[in-house]
PDB file of N, CA and C in Angstrom:
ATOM      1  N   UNK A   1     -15.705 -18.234   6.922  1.00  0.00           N
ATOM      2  CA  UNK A   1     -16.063 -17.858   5.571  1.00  0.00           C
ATOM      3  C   UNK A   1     -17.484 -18.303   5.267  1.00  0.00           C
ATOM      4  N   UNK A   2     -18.243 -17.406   4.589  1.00  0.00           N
ATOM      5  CA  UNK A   2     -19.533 -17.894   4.451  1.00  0.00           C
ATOM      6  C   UNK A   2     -19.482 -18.966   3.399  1.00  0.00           C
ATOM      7  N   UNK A   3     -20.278 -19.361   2.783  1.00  0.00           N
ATOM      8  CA  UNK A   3     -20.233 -20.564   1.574  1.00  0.00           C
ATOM      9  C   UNK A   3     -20.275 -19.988   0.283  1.00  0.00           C
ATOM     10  N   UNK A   4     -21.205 -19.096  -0.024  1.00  0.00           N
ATOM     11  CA  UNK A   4     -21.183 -18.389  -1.013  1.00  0.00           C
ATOM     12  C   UNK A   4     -19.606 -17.899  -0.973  1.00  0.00           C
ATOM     13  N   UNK A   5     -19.449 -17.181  -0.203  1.00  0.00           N
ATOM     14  CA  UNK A   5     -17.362 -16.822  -0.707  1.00  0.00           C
ATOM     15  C   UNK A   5     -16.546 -17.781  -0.858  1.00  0.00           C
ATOM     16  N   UNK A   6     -16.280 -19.201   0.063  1.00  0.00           N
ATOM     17  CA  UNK A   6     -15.948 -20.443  -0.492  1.00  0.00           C
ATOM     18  C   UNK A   6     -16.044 -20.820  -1.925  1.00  0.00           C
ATOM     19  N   UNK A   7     -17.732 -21.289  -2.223  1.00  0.00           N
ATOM     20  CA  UNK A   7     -17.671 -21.294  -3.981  1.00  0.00           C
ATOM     21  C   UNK A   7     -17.031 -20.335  -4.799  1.00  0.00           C
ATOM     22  N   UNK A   8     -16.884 -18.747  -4.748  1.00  0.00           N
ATOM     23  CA  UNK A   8     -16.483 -18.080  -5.801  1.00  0.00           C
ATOM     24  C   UNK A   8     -15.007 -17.777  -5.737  1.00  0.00           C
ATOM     25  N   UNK A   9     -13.899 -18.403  -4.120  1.00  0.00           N
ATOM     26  CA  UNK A   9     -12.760 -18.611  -4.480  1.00  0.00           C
ATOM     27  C   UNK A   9     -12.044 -19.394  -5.381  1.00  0.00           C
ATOM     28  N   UNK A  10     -11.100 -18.610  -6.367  1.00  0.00           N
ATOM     29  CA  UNK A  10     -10.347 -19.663  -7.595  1.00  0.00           C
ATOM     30  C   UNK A  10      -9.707 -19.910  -6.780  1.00  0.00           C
ATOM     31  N   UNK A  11      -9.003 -21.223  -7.321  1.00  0.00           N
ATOM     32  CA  UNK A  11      -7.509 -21.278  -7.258  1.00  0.00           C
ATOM     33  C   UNK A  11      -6.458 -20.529  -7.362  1.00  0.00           C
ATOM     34  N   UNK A  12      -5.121 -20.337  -6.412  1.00  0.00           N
ATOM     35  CA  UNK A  12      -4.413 -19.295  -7.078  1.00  0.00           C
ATOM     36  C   UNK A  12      -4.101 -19.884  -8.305  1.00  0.00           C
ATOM     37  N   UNK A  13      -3.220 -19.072  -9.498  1.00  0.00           N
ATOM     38  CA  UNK A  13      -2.677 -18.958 -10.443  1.00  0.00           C
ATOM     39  C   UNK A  13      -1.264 -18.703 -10.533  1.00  0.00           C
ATOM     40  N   UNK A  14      -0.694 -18.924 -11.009  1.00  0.00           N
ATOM     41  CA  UNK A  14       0.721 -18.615 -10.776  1.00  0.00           C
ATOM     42  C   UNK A  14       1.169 -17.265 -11.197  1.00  0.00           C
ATOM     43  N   UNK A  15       0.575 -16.569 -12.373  1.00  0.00           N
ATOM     44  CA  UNK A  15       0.129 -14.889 -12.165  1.00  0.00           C
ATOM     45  C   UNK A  15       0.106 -14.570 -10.633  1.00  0.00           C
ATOM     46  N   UNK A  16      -1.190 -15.226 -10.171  1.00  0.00           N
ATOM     47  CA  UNK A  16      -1.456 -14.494  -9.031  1.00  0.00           C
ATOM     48  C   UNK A  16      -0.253 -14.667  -7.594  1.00  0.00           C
ATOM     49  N   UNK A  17       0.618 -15.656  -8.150  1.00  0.00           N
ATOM     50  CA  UNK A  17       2.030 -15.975  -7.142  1.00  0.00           C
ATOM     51  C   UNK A  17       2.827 -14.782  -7.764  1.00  0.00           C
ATOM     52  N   UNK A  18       3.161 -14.828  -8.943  1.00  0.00           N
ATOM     53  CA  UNK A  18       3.847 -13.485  -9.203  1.00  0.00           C
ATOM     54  C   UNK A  18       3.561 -12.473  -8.431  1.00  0.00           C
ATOM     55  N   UNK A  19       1.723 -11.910  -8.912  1.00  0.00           N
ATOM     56  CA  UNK A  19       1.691 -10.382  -8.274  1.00  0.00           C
ATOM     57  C   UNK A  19       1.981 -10.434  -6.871  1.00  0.00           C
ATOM     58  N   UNK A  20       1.688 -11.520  -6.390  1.00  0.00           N
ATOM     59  CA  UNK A  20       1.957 -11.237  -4.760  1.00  0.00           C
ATOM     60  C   UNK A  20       3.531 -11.745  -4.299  1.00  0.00           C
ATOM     61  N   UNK A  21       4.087 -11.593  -4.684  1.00  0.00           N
ATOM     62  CA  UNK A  21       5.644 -11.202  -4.516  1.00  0.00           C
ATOM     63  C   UNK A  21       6.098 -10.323  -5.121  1.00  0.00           C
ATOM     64  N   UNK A  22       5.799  -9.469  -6.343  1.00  0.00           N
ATOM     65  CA  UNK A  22       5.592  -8.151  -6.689  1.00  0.00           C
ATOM     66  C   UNK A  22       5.456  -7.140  -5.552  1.00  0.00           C
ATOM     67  N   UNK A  23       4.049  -7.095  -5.429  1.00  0.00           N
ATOM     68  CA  UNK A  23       3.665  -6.273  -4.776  1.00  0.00           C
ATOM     69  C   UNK A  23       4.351  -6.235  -3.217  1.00  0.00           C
ATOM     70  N   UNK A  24       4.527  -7.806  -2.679  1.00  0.00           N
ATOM     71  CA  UNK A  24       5.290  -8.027  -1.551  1.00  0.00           C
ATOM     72  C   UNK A  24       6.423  -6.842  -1.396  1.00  0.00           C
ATOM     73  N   UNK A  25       7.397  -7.356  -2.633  1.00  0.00           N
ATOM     74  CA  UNK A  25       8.399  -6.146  -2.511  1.00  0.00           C
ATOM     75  C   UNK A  25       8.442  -4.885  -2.738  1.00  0.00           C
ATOM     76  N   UNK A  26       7.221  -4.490  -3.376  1.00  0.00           N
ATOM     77  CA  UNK A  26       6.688  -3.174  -3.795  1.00  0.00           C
ATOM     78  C   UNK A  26       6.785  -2.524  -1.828  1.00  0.00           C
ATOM     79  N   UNK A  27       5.876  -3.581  -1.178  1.00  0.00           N
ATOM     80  CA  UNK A  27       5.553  -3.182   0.466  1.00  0.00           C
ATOM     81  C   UNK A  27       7.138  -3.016   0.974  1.00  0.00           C
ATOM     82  N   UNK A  28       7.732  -3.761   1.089  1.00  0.00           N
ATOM     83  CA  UNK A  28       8.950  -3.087   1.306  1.00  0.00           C
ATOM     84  C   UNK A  28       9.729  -1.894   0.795  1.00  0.00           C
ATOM     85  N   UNK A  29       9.741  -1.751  -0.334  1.00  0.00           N
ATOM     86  CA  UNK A  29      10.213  -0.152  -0.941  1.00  0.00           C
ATOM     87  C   UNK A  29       9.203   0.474   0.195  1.00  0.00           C
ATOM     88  N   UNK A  30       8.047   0.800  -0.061  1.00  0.00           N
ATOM     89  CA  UNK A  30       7.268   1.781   0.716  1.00  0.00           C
ATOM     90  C   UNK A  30       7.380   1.823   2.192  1.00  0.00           C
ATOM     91  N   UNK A  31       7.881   0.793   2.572  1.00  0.00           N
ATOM     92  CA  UNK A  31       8.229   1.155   4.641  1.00  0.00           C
ATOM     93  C   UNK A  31       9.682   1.639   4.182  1.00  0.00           C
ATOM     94  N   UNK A  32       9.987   1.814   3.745  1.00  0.00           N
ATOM     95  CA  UNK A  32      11.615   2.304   3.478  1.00  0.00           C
ATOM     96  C   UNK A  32      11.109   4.097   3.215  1.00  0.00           C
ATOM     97  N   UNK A  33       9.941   4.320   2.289  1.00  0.00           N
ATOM     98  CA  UNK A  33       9.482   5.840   2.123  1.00  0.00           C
ATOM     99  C   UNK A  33       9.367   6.416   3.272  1.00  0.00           C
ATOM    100  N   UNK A  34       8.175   5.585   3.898  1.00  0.00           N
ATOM    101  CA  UNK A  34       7.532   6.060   5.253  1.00  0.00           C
ATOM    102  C   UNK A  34       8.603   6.544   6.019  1.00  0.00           C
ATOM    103  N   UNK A  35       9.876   5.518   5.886  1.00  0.00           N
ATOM    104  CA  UNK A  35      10.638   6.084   7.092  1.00  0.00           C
ATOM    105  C   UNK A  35      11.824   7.285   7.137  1.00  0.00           C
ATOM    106  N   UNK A  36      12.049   7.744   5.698  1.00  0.00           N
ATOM    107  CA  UNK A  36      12.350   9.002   5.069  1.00  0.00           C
ATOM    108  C   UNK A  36      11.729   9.834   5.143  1.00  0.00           C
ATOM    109  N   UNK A  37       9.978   9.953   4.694  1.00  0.00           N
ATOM    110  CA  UNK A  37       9.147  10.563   4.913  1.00  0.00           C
ATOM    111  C   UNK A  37       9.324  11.015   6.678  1.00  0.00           C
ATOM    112  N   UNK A  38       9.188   9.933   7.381  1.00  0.00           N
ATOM    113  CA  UNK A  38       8.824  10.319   8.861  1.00  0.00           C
ATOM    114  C   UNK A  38      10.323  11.090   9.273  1.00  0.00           C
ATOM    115  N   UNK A  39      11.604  11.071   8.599  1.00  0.00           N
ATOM    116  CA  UNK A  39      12.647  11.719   9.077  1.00  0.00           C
ATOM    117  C   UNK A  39      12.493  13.012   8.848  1.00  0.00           C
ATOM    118  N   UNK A  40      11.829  13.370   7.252  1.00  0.00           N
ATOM    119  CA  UNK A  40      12.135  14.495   6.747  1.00  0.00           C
ATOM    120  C   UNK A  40      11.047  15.097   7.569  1.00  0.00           C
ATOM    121  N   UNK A  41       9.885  14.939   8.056  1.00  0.00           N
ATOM    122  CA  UNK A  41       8.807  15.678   8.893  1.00  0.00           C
ATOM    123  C   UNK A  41       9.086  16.271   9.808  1.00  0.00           C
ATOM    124  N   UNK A  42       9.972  15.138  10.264  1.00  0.00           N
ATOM    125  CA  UNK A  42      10.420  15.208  11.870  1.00  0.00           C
ATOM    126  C   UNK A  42      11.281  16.829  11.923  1.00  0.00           C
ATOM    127  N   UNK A  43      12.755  16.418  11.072  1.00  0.00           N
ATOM    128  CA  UNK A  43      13.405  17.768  10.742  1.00  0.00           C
ATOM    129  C   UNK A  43      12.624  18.744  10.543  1.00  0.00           C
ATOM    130  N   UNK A  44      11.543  18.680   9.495  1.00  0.00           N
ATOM    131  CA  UNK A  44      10.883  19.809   9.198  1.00  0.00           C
ATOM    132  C   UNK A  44       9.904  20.490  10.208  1.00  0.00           C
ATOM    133  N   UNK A  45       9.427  19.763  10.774  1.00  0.00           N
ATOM    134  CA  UNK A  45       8.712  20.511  11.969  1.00  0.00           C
ATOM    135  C   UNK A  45       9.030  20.904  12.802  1.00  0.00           C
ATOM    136  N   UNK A  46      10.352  20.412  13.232  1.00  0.00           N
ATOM    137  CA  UNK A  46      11.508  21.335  14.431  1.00  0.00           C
ATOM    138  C   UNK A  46      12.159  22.494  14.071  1.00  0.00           C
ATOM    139  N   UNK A  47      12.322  22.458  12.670  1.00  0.00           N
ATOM    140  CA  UNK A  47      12.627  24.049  12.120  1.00  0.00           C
ATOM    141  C   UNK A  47      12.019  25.141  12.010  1.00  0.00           C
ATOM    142  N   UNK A  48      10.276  24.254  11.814  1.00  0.00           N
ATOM    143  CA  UNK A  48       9.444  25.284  10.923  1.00  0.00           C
ATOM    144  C   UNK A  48       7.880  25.383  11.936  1.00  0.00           C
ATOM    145  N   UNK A  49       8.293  24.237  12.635  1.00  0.00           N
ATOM    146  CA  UNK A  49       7.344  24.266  14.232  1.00  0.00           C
ATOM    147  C   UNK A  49       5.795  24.202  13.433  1.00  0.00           C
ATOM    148  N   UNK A  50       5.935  23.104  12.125  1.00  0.00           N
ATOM    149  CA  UNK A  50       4.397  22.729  11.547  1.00  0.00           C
ATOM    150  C   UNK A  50       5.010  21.683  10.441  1.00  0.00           C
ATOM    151  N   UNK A  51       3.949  20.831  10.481  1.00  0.00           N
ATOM    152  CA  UNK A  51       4.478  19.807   9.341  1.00  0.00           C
ATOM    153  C   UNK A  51       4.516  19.977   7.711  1.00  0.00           C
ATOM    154  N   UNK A  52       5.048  19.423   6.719  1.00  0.00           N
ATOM    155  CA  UNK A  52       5.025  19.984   5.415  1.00  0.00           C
ATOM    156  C   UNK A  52       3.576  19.518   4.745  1.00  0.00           C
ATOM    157  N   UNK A  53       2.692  19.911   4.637  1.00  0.00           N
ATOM    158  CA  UNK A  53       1.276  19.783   4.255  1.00  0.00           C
ATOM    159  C   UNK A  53       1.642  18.877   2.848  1.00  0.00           C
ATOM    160  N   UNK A  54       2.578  19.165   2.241  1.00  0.00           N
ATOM    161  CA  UNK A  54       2.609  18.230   0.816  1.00  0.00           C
ATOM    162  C   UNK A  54       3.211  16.921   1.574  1.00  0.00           C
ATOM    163  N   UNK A  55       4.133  16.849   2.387  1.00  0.00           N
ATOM    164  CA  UNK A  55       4.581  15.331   2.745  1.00  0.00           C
ATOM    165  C   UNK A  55       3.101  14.839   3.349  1.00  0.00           C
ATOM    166  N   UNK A  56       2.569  15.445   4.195  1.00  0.00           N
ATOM    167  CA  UNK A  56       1.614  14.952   4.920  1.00  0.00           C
ATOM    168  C   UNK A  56       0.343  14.345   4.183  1.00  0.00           C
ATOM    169  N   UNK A  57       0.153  15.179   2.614  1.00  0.00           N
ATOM    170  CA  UNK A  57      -1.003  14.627   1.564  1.00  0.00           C
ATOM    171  C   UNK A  57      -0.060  13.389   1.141  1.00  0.00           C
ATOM    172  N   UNK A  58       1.144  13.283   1.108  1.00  0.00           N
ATOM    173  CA  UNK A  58       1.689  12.289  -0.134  1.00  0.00           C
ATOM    174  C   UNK A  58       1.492  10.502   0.973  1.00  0.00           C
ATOM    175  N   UNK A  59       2.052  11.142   2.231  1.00  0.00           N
ATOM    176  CA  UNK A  59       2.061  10.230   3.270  1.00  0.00           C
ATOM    177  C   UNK A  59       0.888   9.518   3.223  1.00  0.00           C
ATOM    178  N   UNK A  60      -0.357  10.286   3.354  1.00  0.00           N
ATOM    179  CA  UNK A  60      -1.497   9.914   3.712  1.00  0.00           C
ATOM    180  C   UNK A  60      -1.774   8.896   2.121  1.00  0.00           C
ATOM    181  N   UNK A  61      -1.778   9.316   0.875  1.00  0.00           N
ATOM    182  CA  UNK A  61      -2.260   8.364  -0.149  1.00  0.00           C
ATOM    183  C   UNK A  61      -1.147   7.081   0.187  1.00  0.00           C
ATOM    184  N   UNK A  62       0.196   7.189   0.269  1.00  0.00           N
ATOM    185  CA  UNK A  62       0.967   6.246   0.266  1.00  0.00           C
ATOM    186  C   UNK A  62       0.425   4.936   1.653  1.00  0.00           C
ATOM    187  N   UNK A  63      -0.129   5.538   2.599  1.00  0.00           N
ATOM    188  CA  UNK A  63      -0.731   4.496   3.532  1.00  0.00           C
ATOM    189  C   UNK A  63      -1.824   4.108   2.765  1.00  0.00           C
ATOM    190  N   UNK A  64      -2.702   4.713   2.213  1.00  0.00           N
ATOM    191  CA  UNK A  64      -3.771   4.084   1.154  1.00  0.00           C
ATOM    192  C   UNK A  64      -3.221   2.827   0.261  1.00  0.00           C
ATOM    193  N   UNK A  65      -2.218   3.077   0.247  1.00  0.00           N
ATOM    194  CA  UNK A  65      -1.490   2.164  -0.750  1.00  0.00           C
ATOM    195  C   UNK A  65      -1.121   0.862  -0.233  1.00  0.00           C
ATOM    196  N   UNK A  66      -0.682   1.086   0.861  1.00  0.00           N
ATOM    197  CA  UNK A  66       0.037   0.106   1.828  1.00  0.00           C
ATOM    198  C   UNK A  66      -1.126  -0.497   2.252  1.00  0.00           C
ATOM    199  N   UNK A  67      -2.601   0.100   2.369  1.00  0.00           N
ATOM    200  CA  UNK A  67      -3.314  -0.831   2.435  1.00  0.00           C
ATOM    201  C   UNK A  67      -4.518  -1.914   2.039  1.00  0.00           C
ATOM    202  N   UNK A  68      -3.658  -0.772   0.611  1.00  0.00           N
ATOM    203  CA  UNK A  68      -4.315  -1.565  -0.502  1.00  0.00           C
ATOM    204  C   UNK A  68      -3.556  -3.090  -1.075  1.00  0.00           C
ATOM    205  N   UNK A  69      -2.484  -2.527  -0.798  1.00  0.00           N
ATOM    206  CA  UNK A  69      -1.326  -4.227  -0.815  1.00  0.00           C
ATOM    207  C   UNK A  69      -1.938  -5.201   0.327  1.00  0.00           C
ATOM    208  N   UNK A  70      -2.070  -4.892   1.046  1.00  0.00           N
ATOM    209  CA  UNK A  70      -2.258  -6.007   2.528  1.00  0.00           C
ATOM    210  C   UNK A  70      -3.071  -6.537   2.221  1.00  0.00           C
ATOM    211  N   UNK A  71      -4.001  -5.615   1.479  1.00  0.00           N
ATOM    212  CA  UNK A  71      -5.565  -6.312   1.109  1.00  0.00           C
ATOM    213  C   UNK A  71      -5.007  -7.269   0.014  1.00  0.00           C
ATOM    214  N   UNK A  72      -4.962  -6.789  -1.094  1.00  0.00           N
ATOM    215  CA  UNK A  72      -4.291  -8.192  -1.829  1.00  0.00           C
ATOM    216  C   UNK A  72      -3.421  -9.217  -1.611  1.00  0.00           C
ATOM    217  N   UNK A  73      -2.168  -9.025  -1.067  1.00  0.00           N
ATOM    218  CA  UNK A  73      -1.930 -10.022  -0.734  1.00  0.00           C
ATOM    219  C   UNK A  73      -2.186 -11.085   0.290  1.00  0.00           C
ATOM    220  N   UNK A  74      -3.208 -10.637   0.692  1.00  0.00           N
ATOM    221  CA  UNK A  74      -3.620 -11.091   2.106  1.00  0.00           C
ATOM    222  C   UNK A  74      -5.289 -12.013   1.494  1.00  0.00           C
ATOM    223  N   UNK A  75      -5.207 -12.078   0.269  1.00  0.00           N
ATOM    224  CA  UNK A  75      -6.593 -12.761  -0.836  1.00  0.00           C
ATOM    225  C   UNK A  75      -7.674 -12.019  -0.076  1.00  0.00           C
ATOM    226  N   UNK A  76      -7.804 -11.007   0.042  1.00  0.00           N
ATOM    227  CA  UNK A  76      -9.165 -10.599   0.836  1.00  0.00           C
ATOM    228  C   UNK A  76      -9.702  -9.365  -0.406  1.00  0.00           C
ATOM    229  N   UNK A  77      -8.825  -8.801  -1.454  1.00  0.00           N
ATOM    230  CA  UNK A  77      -9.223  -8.643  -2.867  1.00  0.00           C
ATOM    231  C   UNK A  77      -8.747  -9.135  -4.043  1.00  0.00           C
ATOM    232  N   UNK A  78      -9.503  -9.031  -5.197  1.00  0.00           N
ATOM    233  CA  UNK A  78      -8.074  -9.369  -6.264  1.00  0.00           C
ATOM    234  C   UNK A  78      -7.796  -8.188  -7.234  1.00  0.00           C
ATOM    235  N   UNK A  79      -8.633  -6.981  -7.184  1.00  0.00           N
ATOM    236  CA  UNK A  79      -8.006  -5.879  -7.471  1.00  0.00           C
ATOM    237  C   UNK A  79      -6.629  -6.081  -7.415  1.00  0.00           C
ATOM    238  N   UNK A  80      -6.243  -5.330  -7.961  1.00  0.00           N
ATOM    239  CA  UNK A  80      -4.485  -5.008  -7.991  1.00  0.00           C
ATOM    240  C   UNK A  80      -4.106  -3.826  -7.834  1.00  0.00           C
ATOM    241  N   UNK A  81      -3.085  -3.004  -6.712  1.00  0.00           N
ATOM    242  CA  UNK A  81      -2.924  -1.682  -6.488  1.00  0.00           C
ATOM    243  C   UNK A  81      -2.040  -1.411  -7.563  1.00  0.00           C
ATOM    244  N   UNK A  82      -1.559  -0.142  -7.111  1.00  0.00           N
ATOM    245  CA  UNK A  82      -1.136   0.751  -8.604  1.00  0.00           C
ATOM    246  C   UNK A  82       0.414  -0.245  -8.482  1.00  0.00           C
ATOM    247  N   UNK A  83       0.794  -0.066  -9.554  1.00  0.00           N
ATOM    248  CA  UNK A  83       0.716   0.432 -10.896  1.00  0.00           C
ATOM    249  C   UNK A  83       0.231  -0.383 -11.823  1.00  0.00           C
ATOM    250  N   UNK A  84      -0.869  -1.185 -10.940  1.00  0.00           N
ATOM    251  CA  UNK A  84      -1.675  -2.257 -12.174  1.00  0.00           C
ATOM    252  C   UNK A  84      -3.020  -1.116 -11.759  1.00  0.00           C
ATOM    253  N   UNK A  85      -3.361  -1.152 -11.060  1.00  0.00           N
ATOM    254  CA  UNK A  85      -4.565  -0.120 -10.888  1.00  0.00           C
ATOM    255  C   UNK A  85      -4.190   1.061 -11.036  1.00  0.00           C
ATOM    256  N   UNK A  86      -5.203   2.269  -9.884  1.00  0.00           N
ATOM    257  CA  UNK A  86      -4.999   3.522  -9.635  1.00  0.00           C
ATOM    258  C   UNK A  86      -4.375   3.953  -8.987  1.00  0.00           C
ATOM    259  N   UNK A  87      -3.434   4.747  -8.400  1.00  0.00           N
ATOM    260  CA  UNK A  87      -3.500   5.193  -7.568  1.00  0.00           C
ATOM    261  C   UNK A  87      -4.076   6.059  -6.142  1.00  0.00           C
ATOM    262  N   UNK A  88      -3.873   5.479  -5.150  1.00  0.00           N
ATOM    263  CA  UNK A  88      -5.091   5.682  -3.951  1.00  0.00           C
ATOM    264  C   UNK A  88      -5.505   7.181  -3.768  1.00  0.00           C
ATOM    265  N   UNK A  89      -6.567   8.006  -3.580  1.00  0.00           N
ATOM    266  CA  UNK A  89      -6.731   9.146  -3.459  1.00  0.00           C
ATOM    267  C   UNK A  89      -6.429   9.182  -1.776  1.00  0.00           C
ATOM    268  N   UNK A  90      -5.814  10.680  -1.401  1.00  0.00           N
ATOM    269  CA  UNK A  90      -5.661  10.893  -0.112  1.00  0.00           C
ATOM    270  C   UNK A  90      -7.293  11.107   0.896  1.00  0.00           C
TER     271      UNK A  90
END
């Protein structure tokens, strides 16, 4: 860590223990999507021999998402992903 980022780390907060067990379990709902998502593709492209272009946009923001959590809880931002922020563009 450089020094300058040292000095401008707070302390956590106990807010900030909340959001990150929030969001923790938020990351779990979403590997639970992914893996619905990746079933329903799967089916769908063996029927239709091409993937569903709307799962494939929704997929793609939802990994935006997933790595917008890692980043926070991982203190490397303090942004907050949705539904305290935005939602990620694909």
């Amino acid at each position: 860590m450089k020094k300058e980022e040292v000095e401008e780390f707070k302390k956590p907060s106990l807010a900030r223990a909340l959001y990150t067990i929030l969001f923790l379990v938020i990351g779990r709902g979403v590997s639970i999507v992914v893996c619905f998502a990746a079933i329903f593709q799967f089916v769908y492209s063996f029927i239709y021999s091409k993937p569903n272009d709307k799962v494939l946009e929704f997929t793609k923001s939802l990994s935006e998402f997933a790595k917008e959590i890692v980043i926070f809880v991982s203190f490397n931002s303090e942004e907050k992903p949705w539904p305290m922020g935005e939602w990620p563009k694909a």
